[in-house]
Protein backbone atom coordinates (compact mmCIF):
# COMPACT_ATOMS: atom_id res chain seq x y z
CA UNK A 1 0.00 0.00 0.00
CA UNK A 2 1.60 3.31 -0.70
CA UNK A 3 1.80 6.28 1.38
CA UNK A 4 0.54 9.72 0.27
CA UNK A 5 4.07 10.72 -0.68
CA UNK A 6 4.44 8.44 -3.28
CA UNK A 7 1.17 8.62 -4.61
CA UNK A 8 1.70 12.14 -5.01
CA UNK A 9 4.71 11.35 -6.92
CA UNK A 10 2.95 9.17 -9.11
CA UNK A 11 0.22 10.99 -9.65
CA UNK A 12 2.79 14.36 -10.81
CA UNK A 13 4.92 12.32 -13.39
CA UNK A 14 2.10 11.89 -16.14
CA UNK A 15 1.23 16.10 -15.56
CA UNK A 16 5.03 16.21 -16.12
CA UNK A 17 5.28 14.02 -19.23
CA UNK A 18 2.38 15.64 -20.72
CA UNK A 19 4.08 19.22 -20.27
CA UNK A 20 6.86 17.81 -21.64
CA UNK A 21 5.47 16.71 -24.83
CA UNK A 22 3.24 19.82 -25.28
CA UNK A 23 6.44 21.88 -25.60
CA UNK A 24 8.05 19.72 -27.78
CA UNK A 25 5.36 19.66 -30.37
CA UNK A 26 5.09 23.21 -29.94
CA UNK A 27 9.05 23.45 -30.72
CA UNK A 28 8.16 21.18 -33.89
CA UNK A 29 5.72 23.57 -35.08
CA UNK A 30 7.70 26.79 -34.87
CA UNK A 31 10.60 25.15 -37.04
CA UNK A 32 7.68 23.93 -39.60
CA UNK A 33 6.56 27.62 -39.91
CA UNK A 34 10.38 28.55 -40.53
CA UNK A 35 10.81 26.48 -43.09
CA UNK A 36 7.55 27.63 -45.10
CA UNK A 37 8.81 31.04 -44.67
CA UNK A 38 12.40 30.61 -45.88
CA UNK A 39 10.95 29.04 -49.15
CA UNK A 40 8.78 31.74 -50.47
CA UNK A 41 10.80 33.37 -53.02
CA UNK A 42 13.17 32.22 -55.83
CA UNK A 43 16.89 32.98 -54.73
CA UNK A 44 19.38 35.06 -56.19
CA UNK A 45 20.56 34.90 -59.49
CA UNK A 46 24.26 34.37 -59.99
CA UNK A 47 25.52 37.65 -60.64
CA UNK A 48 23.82 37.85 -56.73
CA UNK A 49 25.53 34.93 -55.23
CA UNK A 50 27.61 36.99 -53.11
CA UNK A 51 24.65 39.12 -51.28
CA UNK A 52 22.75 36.08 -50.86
CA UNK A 53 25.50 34.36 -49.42
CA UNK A 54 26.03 37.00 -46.69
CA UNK A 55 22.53 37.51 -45.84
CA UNK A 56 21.89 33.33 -45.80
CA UNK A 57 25.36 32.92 -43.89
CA UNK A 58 23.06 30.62 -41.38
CA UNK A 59 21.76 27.46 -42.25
CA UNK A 60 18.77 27.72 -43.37
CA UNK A 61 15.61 26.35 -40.91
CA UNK A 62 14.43 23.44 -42.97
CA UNK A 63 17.95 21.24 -41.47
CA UNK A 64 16.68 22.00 -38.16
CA UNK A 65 14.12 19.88 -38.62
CA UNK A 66 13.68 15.66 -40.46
CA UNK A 67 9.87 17.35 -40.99
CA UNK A 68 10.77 20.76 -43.11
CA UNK A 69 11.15 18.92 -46.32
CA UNK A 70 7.03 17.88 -46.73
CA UNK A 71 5.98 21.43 -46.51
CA UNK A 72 8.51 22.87 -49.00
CA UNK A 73 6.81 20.87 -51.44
CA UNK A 74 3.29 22.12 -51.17
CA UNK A 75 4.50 26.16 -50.50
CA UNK A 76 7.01 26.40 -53.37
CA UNK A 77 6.23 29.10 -56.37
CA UNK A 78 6.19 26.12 -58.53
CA UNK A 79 3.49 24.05 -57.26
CA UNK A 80 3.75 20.69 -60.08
CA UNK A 81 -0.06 20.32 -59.83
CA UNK A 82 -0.17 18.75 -63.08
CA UNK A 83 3.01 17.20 -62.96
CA UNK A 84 4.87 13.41 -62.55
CA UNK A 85 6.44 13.53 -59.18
CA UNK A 86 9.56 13.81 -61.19
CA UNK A 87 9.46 17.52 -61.33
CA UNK A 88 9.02 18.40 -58.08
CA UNK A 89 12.02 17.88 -57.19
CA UNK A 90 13.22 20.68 -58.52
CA UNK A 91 11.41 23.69 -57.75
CA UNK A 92 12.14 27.19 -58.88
CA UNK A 93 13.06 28.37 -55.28
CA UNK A 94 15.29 25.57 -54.04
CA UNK A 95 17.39 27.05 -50.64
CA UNK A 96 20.62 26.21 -52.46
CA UNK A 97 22.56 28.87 -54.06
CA UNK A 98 22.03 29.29 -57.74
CA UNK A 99 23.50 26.57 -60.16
CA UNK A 100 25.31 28.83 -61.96
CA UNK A 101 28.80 27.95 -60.34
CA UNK A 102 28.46 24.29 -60.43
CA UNK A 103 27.64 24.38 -64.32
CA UNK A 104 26.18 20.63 -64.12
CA UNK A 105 24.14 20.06 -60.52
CA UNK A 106 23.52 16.23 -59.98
CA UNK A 107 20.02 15.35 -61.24
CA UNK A 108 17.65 13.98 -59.16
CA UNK A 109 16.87 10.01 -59.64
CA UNK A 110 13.83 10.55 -60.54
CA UNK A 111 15.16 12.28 -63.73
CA UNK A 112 18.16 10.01 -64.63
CA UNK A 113 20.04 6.78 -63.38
CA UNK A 114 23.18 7.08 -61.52
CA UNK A 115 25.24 6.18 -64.48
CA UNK A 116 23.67 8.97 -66.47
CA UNK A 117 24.53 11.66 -63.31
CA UNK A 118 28.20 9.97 -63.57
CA UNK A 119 29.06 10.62 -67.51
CA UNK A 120 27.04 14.09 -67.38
CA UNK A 121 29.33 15.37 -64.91
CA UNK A 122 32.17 13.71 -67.13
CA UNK A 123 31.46 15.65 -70.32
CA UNK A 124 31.29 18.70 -68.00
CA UNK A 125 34.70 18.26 -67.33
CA UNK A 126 36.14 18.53 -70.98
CA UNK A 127 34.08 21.38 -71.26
CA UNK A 128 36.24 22.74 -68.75
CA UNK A 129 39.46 22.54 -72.04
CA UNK A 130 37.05 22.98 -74.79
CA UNK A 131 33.81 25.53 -75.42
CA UNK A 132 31.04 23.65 -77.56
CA UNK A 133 29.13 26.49 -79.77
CA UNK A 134 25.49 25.78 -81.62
CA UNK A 135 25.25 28.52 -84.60
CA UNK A 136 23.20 29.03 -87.78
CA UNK A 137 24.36 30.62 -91.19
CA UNK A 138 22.17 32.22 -93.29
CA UNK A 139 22.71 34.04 -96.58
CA UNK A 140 22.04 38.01 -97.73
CA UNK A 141 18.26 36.62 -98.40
CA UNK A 142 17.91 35.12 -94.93
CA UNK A 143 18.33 31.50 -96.35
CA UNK A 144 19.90 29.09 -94.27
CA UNK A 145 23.57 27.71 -95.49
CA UNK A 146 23.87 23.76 -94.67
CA UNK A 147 26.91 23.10 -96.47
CA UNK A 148 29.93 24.75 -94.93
CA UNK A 149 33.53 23.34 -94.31
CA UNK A 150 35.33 23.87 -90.87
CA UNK A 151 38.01 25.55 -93.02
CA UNK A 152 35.01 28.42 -93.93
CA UNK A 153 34.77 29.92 -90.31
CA UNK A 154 37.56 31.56 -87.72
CA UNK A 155 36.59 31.92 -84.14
CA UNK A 156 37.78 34.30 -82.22
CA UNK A 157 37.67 33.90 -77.92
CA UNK A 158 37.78 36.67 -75.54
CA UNK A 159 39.35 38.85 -78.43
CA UNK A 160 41.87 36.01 -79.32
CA UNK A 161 41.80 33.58 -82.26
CA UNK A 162 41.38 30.44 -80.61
CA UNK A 163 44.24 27.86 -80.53
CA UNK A 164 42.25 25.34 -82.63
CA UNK A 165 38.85 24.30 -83.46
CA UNK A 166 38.53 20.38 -82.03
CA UNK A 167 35.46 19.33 -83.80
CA UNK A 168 32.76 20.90 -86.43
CA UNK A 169 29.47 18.92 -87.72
CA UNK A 170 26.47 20.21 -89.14
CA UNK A 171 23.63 19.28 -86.32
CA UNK A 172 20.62 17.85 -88.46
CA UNK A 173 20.94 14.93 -86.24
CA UNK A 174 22.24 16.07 -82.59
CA UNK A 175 19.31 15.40 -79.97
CA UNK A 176 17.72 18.22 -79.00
CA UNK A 177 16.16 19.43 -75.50
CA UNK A 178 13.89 21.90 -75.99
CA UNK A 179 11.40 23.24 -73.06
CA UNK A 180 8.20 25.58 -74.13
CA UNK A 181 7.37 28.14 -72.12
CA UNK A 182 4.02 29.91 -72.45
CA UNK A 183 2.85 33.09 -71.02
CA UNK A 184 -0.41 32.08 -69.52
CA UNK A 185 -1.12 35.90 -67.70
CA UNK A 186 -4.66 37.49 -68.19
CA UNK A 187 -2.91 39.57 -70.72
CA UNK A 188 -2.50 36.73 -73.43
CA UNK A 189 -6.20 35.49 -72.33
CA UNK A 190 -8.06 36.60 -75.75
CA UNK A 191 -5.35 34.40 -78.13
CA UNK A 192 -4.53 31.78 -75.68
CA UNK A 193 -5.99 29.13 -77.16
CA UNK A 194 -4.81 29.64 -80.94
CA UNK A 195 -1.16 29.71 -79.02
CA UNK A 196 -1.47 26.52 -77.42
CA UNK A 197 -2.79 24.36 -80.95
CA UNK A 198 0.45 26.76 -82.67
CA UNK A 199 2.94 24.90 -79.97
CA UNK A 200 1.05 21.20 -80.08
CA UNK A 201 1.77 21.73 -83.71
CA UNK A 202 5.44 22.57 -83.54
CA UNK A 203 6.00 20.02 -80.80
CA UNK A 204 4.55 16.77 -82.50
CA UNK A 205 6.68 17.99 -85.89
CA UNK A 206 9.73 18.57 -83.96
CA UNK A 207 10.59 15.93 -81.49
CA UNK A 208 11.45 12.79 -82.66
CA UNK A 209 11.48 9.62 -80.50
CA UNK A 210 14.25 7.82 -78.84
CA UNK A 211 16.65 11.36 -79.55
CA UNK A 212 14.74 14.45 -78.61
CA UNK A 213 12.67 15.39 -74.99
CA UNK A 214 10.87 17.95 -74.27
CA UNK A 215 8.61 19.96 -71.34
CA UNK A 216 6.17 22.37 -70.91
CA UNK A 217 5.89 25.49 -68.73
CA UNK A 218 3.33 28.04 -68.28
CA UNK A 219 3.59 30.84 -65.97
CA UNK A 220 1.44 33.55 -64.69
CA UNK A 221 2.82 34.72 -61.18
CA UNK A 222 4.59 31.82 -60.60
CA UNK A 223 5.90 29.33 -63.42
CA UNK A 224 4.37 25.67 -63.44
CA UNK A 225 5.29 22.78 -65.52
CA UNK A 226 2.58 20.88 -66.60
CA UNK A 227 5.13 18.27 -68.10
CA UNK A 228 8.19 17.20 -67.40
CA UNK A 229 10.88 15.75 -70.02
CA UNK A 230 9.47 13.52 -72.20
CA UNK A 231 10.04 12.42 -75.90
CA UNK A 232 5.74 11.71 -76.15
CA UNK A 233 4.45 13.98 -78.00
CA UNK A 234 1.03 12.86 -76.66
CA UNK A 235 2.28 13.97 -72.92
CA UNK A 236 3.72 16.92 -74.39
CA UNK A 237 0.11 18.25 -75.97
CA UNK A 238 -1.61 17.24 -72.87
CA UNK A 239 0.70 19.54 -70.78
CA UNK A 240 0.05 22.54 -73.38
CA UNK A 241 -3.67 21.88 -72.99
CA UNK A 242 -3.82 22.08 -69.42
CA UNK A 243 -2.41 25.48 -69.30
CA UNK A 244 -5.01 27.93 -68.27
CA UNK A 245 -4.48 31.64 -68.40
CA UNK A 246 -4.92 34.22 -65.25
CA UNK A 247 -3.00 36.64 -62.85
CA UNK A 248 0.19 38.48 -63.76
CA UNK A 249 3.61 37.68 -65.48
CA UNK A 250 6.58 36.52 -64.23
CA UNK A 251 8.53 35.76 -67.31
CA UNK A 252 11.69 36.12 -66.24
CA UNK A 253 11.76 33.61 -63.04
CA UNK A 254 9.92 31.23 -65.61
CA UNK A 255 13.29 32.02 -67.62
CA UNK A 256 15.23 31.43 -64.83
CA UNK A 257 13.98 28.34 -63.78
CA UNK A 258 13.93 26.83 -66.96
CA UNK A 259 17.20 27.61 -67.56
CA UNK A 260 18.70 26.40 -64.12
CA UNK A 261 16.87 23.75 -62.29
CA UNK A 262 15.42 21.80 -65.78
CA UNK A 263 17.78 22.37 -69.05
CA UNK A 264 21.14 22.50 -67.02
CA UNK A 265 20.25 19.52 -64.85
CA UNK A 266 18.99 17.09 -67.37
CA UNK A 267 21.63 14.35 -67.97
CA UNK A 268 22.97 13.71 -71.35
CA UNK A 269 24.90 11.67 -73.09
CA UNK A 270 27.82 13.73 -75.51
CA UNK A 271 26.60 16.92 -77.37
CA UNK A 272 23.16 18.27 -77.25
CA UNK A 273 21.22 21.35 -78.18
CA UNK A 274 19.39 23.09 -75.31
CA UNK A 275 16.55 25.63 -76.64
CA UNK A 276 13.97 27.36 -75.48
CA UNK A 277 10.87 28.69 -77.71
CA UNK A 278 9.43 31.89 -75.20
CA UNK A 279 5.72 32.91 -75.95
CA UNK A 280 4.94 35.68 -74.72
CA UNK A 281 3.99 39.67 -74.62
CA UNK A 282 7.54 40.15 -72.44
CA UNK A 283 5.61 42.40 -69.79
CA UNK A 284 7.28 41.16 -67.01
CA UNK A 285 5.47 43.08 -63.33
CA UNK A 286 6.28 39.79 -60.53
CA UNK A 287 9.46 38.09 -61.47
CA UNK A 288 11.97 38.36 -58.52
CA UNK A 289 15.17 38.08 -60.52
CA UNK A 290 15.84 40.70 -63.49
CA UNK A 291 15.78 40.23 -66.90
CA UNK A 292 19.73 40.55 -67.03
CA UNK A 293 20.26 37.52 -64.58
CA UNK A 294 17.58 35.34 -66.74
CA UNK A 295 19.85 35.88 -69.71
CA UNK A 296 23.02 35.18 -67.42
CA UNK A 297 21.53 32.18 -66.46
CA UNK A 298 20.65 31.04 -69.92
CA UNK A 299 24.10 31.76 -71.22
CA UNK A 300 25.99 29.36 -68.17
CA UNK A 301 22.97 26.42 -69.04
CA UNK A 302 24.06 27.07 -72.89
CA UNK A 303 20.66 27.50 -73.92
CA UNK A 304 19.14 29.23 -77.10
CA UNK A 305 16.08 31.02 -76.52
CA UNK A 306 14.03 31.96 -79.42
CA UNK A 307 11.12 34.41 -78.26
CA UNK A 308 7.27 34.45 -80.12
CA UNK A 309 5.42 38.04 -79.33
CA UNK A 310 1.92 37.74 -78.83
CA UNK A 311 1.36 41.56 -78.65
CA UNK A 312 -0.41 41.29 -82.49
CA UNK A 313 -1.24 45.81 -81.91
CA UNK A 314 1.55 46.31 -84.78
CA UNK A 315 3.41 48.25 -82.59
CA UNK A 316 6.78 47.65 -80.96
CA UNK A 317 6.18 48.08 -77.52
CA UNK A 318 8.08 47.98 -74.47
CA UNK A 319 7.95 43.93 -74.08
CA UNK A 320 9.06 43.57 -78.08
CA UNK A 321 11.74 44.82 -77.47
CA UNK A 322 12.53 42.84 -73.66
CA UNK A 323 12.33 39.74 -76.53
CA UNK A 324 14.59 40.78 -78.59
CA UNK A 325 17.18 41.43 -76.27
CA UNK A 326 16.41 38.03 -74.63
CA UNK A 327 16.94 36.38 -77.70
CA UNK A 328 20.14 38.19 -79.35
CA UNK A 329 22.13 37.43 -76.24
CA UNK A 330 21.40 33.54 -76.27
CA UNK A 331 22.22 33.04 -80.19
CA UNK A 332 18.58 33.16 -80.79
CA UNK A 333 15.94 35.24 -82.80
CA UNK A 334 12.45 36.88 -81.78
CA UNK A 335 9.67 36.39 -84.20
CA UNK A 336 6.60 39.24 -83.90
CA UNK A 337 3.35 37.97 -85.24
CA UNK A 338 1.13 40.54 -86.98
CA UNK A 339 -1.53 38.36 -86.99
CA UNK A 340 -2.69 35.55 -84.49
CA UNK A 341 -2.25 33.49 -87.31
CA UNK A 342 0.76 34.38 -87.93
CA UNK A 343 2.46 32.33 -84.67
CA UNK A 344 2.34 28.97 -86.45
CA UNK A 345 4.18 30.70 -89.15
CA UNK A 346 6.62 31.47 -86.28
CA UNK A 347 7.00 27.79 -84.61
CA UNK A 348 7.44 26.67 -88.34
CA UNK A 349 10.71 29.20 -88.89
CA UNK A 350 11.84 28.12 -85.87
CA UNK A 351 11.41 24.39 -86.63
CA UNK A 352 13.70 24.87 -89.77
CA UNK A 353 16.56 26.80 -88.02
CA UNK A 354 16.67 23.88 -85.60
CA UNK A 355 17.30 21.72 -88.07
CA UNK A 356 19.68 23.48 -90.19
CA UNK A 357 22.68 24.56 -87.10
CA UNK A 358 26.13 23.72 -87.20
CA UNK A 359 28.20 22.72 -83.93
CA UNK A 360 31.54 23.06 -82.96
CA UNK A 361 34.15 22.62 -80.43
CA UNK A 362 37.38 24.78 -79.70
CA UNK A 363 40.49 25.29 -77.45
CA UNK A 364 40.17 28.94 -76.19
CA UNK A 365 44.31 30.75 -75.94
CA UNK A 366 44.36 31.70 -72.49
CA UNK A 367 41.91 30.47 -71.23
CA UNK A 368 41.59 30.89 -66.83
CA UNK A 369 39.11 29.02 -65.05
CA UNK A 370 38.02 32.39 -63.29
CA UNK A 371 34.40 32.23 -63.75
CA UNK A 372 34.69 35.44 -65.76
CA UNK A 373 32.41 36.38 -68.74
CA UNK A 374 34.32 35.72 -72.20
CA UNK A 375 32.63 36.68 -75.82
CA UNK A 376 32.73 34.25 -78.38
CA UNK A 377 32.76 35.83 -82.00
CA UNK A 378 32.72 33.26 -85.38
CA UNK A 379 33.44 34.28 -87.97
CA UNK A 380 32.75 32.96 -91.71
CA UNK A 381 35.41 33.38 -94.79
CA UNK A 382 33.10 34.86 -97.00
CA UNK A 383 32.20 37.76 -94.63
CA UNK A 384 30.28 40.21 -96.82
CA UNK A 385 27.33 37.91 -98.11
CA UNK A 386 27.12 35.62 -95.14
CA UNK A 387 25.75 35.91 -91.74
CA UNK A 388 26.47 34.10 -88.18
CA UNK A 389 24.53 33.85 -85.68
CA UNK A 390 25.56 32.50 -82.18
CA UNK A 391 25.62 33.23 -78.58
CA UNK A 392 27.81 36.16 -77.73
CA UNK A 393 29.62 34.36 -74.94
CA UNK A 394 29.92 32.02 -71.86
CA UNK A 395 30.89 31.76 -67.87
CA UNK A 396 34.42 30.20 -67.26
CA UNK A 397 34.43 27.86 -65.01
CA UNK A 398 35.77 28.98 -61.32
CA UNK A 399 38.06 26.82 -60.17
């Protein structure tokens, strides 16, 4: 029989346990509601590494935590409603720094095997001694010129001829990765759907099975892929026909994104083209990186963007000219409808240029893995009636 001491005692230890666990959950919660917070907007673009770095010099509250990772996945910009669980794994505002100074991240598994990751990272590596360069050569008239020699161009790194050009192919046949990105704003709303039958169009005559993949992004406020790589051109429609229009524009975090956490992730094997066909009235009013750090990011993933206007006024305005800039700086071109009609014309052009590139590889003279910006100029033999287009330049690696 016990006394009233050590009932007393007994009858204290479960008001004791109970506190104990209320303030534990309570701890539990306040870390949850730390991590939602640090994950509600896209981080710094490269050329903002630095500040980032300073202001994030903490880990971030997620580690504190084994629980912070399931609520990332529903708050995140980039909510992959429609989506395979594939892609959301790599949301738009992941915690890490940018992937601008690691050129090739590791892909998820979900994207790639392990021996994919291993030989992606490899060809990043001789990238590191030689810069690859996609280009197209086109005539007085416009026409596109498929039969050059290596001996009929010069390139010319950083203001230096380059010590020798490795490899040069004409690319009718080098697999392509292409991701569409569609402006699905309020301000597109009245042409939205002749846009999205324009792209199904130019998707299921453009990717080719068992060599090409593809995915879809629209974006209002936030961007949102609605398909993730795929070489189905079925998928691919059904992700351009789920887009629905509304809110406002955030064009270049759609950029951005594309760019860093899809197009420079996705394994490869050897050479590829990256591209990117942009449809949109380039009003940007809720992106949180600039339109300068899109196109830096675009340049370190290698990617060609080739922007479709769907302001149809006849005017240039403001956005036009957003595109064009967008485009030039990638190696691309920026197509301005002036009728609706007029877009499949657009997707068709583009089609052909795709198809009609050249590719090749060189060893840069002094060449410093400094991370530093370095133009790229090619030049062709027969200057005055030819024409090159390319991307201006590239990120050296930091060592």
């Amino acid at each position: 029989m016990l006394n009233s001491s050590e009932n007393a005692a007994i009858m204290g230890y479960p008001m004791r346990a109970s506190r104990f666990v209320l303030s534990a959950v309570c701890v539990g919660a306040v870390s949850v509601a730390v991590a939602q917070n640090a994950s509600d907007s896209l981080p710094s673009a490269p050329s903002a590494v630095i500040q980032e770095e300073q202001k994030k010099a903490q880990p971030p509250a997620p580690v504190t935590t084994p629980a912070a990772p399931a609520p990332q996945t529903h708050e995140k910009p980039t909510e992959l409603t429609n989506t395979p669980p594939a892609a959301v794994s790599n949301p738009p505002n992941h915690q890490e720094p940018p992937a601008a100074t690691a050129p090739a991240p590791t892909p998820t598994p979900a994207q790639a095997p392990k021996d994919d990751v291993d030989e992606s990272l490899i060809t990043i590596r001789r990238a590191v001694d030689e810069v690859n360069v996609i280009f197209t050569v086109t005539d007085k008239h416009g026409r596109f010129v498929k039969d050059l020699k290596r001996n009929d161009f010069k390139v010319v790194d950083d203001a230096k001829p380059a010590l020798e050009i490795k490899s040069f192919r004409s690319e009718t046949d080098l697999p392509l990765q292409v991701g569409l990105l569609v402006d699905a704003s309020n301000s597109v709303r009245d042409r939205f759907k002749f846009e999205q039958e324009s792209a199904i169009e130019f998707l299921n005559q453009m990717i080719r099975p068992k060599s090409d993949r593809a995915f879809v992004i629209g974006f209002d406020v936030t961007p949102e892929v609605t398909q993730d790589f795929t070489e189905s051109t079925e998928l691919l429609s059904k992700g351009v026909r789920s887009l629905r229009p509304g809110g406002g524009t955030a064009m270049y975090d759609a950029l951005y994104f594309a760019c860093r956490d899809k197009l420079l992730k996705a394994p490869s094997r050897g050479t590829v083209r990256r591209a990117i066909i942009l449809l949109s009235d380039g009003d940007d009013n809720q992106s949180h990186v600039s339109r300068e750090e899109a196109i830096e990011m675009a340049q370190r993933a290698e990617v060609i963007v080739y922007t479709i206007s769907t302001n149809i006024t006849g005017a240039r305005a403001k956005g036009d000219k957003i595109l064009e800039r967008i485009a030039e700086a990638t190696g691309g071109r920026s197509f301005f409808p002036f009728q609706i009609r007029d877009v499949a014309d657009a997707f068709a052009e583009i089609q052909d240029e795709l198809r009609s590139q050249y590719a090749l590889s060189y060893k840069p003279a002094d060449f410093r893995q400094d991370g530093r910006y370095r133009t790229i100029e090619i030049l062709a033999a027969d200057k005055k009636s030819l024409r090159v287009r390319a991307r201006r330049g590239y990120y050296a690696p930091a060592q």
